[in-house]
PDB file of N, CA and C in Angstrom:
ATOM      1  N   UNK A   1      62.103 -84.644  16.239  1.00  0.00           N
ATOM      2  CA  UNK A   1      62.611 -84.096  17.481  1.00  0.00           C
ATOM      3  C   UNK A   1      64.116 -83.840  17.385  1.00  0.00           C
ATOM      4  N   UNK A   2      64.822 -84.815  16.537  1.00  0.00           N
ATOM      5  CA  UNK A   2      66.325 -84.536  16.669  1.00  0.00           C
ATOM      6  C   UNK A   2      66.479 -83.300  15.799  1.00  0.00           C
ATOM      7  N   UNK A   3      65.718 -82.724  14.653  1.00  0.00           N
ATOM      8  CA  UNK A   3      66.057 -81.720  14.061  1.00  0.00           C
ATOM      9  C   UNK A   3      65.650 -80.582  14.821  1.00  0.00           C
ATOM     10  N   UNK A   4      64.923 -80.567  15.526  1.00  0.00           N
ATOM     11  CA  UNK A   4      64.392 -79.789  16.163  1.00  0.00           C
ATOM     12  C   UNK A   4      65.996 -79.710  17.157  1.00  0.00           C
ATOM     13  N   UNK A   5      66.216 -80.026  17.750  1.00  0.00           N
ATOM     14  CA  UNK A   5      67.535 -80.076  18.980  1.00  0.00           C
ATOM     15  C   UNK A   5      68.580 -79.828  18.280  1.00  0.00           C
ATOM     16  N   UNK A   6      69.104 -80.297  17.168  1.00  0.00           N
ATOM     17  CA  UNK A   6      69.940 -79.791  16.474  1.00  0.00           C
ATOM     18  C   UNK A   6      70.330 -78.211  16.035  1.00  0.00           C
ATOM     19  N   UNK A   7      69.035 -78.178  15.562  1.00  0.00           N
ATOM     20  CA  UNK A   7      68.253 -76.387  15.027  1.00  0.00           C
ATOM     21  C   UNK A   7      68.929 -75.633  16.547  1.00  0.00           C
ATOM     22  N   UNK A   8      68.118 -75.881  17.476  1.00  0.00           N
ATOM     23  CA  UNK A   8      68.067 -75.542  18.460  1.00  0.00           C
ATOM     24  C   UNK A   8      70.145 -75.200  18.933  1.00  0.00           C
ATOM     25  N   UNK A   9      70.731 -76.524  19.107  1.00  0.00           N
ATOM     26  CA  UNK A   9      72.155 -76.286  19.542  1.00  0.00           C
ATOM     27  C   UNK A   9      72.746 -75.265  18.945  1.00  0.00           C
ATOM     28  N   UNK A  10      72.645 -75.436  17.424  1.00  0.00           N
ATOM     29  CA  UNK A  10      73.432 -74.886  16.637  1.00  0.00           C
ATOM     30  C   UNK A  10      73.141 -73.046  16.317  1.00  0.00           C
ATOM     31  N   UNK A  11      71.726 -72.729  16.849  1.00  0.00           N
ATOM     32  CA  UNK A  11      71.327 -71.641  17.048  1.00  0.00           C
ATOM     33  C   UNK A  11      72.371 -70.406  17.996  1.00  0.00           C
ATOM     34  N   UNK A  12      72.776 -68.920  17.782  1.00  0.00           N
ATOM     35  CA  UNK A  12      73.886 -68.327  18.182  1.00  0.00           C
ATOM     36  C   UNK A  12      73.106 -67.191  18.778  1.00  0.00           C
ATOM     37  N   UNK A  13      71.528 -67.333  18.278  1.00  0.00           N
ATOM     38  CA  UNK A  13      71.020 -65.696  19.016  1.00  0.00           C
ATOM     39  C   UNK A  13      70.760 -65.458  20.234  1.00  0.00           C
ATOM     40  N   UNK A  14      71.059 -66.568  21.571  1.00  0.00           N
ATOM     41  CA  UNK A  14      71.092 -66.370  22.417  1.00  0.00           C
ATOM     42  C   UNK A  14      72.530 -65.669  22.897  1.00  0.00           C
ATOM     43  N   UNK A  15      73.473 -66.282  22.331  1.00  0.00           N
ATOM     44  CA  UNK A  15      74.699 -65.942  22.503  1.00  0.00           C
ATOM     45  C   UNK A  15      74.930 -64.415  23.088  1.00  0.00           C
ATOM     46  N   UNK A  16      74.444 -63.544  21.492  1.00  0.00           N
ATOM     47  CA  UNK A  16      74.543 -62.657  21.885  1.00  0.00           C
ATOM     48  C   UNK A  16      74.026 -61.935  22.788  1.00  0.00           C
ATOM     49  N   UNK A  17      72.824 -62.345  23.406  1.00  0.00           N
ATOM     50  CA  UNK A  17      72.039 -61.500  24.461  1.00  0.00           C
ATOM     51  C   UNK A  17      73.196 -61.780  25.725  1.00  0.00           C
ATOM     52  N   UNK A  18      73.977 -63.336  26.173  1.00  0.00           N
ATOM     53  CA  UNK A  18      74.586 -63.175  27.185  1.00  0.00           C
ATOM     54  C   UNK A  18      75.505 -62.112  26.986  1.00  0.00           C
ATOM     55  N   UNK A  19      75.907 -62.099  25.691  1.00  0.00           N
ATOM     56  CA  UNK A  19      77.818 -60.828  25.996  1.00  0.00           C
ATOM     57  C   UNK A  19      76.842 -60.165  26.692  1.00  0.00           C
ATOM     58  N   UNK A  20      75.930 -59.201  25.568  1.00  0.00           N
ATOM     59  CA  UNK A  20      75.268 -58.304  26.424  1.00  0.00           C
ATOM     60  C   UNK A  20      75.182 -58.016  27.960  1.00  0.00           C
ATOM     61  N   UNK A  21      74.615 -58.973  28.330  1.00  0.00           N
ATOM     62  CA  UNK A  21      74.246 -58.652  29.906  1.00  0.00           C
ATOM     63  C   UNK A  21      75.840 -58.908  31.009  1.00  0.00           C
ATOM     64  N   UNK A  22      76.574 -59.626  30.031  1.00  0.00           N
ATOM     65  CA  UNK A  22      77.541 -59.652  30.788  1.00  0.00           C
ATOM     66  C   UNK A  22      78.587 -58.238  30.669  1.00  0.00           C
ATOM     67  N   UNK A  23      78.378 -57.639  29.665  1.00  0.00           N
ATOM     68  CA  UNK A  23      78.938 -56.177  29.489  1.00  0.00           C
ATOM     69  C   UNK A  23      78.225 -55.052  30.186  1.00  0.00           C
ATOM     70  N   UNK A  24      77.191 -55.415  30.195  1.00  0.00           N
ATOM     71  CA  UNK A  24      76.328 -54.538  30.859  1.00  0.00           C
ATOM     72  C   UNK A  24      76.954 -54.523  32.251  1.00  0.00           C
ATOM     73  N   UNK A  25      76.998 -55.467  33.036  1.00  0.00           N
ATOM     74  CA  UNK A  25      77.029 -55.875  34.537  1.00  0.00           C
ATOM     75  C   UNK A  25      78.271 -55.803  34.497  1.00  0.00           C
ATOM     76  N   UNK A  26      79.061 -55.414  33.802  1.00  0.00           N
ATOM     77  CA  UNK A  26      80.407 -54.839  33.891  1.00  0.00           C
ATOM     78  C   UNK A  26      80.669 -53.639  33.945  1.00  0.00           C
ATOM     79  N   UNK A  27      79.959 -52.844  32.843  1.00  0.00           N
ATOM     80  CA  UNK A  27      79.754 -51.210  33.429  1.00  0.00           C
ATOM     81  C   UNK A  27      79.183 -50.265  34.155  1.00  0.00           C
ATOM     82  N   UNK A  28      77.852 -51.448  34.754  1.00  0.00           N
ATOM     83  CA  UNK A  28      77.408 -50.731  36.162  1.00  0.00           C
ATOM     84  C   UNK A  28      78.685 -51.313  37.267  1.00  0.00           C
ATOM     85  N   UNK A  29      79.493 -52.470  37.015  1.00  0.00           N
ATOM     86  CA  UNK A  29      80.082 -52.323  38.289  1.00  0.00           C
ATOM     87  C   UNK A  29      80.706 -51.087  38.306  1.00  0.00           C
ATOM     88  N   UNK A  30      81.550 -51.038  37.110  1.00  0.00           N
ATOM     89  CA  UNK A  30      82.785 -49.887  36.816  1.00  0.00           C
ATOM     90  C   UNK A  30      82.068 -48.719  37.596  1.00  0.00           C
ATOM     91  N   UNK A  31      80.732 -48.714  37.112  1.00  0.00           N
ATOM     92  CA  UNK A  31      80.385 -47.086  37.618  1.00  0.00           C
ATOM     93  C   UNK A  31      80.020 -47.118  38.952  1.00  0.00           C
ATOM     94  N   UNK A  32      79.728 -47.989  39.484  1.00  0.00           N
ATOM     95  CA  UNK A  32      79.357 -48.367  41.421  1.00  0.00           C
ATOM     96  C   UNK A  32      80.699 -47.626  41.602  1.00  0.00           C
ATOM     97  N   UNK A  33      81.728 -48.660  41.474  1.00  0.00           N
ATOM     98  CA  UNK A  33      82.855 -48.418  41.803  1.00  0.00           C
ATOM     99  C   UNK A  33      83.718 -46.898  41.540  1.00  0.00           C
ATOM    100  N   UNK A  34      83.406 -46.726  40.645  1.00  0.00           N
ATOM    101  CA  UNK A  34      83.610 -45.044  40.462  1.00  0.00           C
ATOM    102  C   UNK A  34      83.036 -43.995  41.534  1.00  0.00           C
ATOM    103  N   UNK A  35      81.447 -44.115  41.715  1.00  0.00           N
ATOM    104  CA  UNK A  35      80.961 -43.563  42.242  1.00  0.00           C
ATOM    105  C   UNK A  35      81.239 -44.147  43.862  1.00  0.00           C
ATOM    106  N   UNK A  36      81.992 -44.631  44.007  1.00  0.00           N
ATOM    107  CA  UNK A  36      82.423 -44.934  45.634  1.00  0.00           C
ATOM    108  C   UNK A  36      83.206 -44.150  45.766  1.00  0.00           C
ATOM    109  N   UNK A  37      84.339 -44.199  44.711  1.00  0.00           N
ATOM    110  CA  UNK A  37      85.364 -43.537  44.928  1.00  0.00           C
ATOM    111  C   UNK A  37      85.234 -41.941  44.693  1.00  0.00           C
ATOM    112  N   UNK A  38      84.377 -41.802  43.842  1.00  0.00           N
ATOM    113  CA  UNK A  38      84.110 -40.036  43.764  1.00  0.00           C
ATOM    114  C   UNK A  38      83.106 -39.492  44.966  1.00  0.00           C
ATOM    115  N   UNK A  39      82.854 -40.120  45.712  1.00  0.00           N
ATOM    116  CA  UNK A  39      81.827 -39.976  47.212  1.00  0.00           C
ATOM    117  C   UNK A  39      82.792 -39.821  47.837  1.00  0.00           C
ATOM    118  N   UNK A  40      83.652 -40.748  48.116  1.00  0.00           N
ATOM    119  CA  UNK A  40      84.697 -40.791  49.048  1.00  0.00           C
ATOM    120  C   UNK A  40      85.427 -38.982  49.203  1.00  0.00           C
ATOM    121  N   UNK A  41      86.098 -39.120  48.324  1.00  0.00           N
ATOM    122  CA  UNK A  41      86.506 -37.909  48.000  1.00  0.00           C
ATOM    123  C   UNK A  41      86.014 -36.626  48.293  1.00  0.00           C
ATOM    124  N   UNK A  42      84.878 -36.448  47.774  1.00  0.00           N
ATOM    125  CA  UNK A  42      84.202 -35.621  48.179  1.00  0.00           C
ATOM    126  C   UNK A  42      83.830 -35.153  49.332  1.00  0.00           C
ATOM    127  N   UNK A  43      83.288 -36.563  49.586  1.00  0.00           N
ATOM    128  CA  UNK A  43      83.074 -36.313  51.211  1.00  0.00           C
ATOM    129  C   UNK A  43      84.634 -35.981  52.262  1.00  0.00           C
ATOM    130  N   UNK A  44      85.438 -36.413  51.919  1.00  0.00           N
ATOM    131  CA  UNK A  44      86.849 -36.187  52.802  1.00  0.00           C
ATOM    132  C   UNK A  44      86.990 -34.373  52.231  1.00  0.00           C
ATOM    133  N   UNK A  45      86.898 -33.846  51.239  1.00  0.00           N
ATOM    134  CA  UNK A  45      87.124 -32.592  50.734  1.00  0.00           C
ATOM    135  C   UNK A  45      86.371 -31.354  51.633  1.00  0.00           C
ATOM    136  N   UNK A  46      85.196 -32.114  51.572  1.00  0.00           N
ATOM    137  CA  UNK A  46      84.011 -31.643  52.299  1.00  0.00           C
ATOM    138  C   UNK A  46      84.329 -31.138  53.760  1.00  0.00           C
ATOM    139  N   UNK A  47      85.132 -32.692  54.979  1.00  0.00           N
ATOM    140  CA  UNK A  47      85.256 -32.113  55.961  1.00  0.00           C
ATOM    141  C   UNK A  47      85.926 -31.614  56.446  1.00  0.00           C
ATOM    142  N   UNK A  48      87.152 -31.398  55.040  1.00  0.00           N
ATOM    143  CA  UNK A  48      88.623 -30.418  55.239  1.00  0.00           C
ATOM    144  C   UNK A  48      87.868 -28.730  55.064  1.00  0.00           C
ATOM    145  N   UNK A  49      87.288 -29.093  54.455  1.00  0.00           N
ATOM    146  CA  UNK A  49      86.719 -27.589  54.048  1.00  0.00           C
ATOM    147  C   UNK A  49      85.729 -26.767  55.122  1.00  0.00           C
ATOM    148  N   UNK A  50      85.210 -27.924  55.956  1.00  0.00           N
ATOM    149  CA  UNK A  50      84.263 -27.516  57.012  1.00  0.00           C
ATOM    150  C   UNK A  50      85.065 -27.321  58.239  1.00  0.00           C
ATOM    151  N   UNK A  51      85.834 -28.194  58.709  1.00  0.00           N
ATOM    152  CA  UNK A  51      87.163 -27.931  59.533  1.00  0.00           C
ATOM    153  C   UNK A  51      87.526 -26.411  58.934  1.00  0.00           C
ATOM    154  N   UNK A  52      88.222 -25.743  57.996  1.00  0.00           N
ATOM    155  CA  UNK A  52      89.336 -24.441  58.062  1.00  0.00           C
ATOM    156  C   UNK A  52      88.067 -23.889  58.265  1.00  0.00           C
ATOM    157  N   UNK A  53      86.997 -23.790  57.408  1.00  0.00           N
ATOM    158  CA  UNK A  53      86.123 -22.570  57.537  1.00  0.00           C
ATOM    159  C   UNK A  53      85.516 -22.544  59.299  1.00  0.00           C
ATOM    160  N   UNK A  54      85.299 -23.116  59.747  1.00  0.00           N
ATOM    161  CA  UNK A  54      84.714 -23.654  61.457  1.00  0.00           C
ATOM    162  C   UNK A  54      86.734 -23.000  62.209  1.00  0.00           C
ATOM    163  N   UNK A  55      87.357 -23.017  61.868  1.00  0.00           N
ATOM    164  CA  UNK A  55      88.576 -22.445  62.247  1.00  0.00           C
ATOM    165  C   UNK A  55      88.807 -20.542  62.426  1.00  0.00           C
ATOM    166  N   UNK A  56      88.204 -20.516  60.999  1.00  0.00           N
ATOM    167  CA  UNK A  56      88.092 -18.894  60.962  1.00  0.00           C
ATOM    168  C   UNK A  56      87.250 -18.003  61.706  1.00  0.00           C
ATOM    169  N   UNK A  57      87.998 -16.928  62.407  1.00  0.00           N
ATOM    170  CA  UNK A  57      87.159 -15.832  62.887  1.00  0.00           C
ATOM    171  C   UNK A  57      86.324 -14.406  62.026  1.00  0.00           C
ATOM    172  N   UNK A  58      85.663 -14.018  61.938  1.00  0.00           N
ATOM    173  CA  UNK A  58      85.482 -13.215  61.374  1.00  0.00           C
ATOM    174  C   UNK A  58      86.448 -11.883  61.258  1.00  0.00           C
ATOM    175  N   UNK A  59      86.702 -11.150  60.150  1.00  0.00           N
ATOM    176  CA  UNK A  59      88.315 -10.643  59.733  1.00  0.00           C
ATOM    177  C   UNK A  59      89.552 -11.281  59.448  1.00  0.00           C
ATOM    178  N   UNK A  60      90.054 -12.342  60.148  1.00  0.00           N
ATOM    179  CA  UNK A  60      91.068 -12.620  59.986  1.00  0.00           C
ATOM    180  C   UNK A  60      91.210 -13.293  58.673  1.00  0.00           C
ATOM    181  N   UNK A  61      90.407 -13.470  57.778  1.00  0.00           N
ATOM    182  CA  UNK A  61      90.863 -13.885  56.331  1.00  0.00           C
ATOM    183  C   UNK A  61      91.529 -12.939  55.773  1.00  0.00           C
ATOM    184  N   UNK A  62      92.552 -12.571  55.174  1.00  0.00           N
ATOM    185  CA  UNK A  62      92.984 -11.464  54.248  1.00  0.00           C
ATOM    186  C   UNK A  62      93.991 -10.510  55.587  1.00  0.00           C
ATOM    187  N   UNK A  63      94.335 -11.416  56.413  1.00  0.00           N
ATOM    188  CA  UNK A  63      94.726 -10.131  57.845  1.00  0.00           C
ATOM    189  C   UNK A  63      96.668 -11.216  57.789  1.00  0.00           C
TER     190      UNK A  63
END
């Protein structure tokens, strides 16, 4: 049993599966967070753009 637990401690291939998931769950945050901020944006672009055009009369572009 003690070689067995030993084997076991000294074993590293779990190791690597945590970086993994912990890198992982680092670049979906990055990209949540990206994609908040590129929504945001958009959407504010969006209701500047719906505001001037909702402003304009027909002709007066180019007048």
């Amino acid at each position: 049993m003690n070689k067995f637990l030993n084997k076991f401690r000294k074993d590293e291939d779990g190791a690597v599966t945590v970086d993994w998931v912990v890198l992982t769950a680092a670049v979906v945050g990055l990209a949540v967070a990206a994609y908040a901020a590129i929504e945001r944006g958009a959407t504010d672009l969006t209701g500047q753009t719906e505001t001037f055009l909702g402003e304009q009369t027909p002709g007066s572009i180019g007048e």
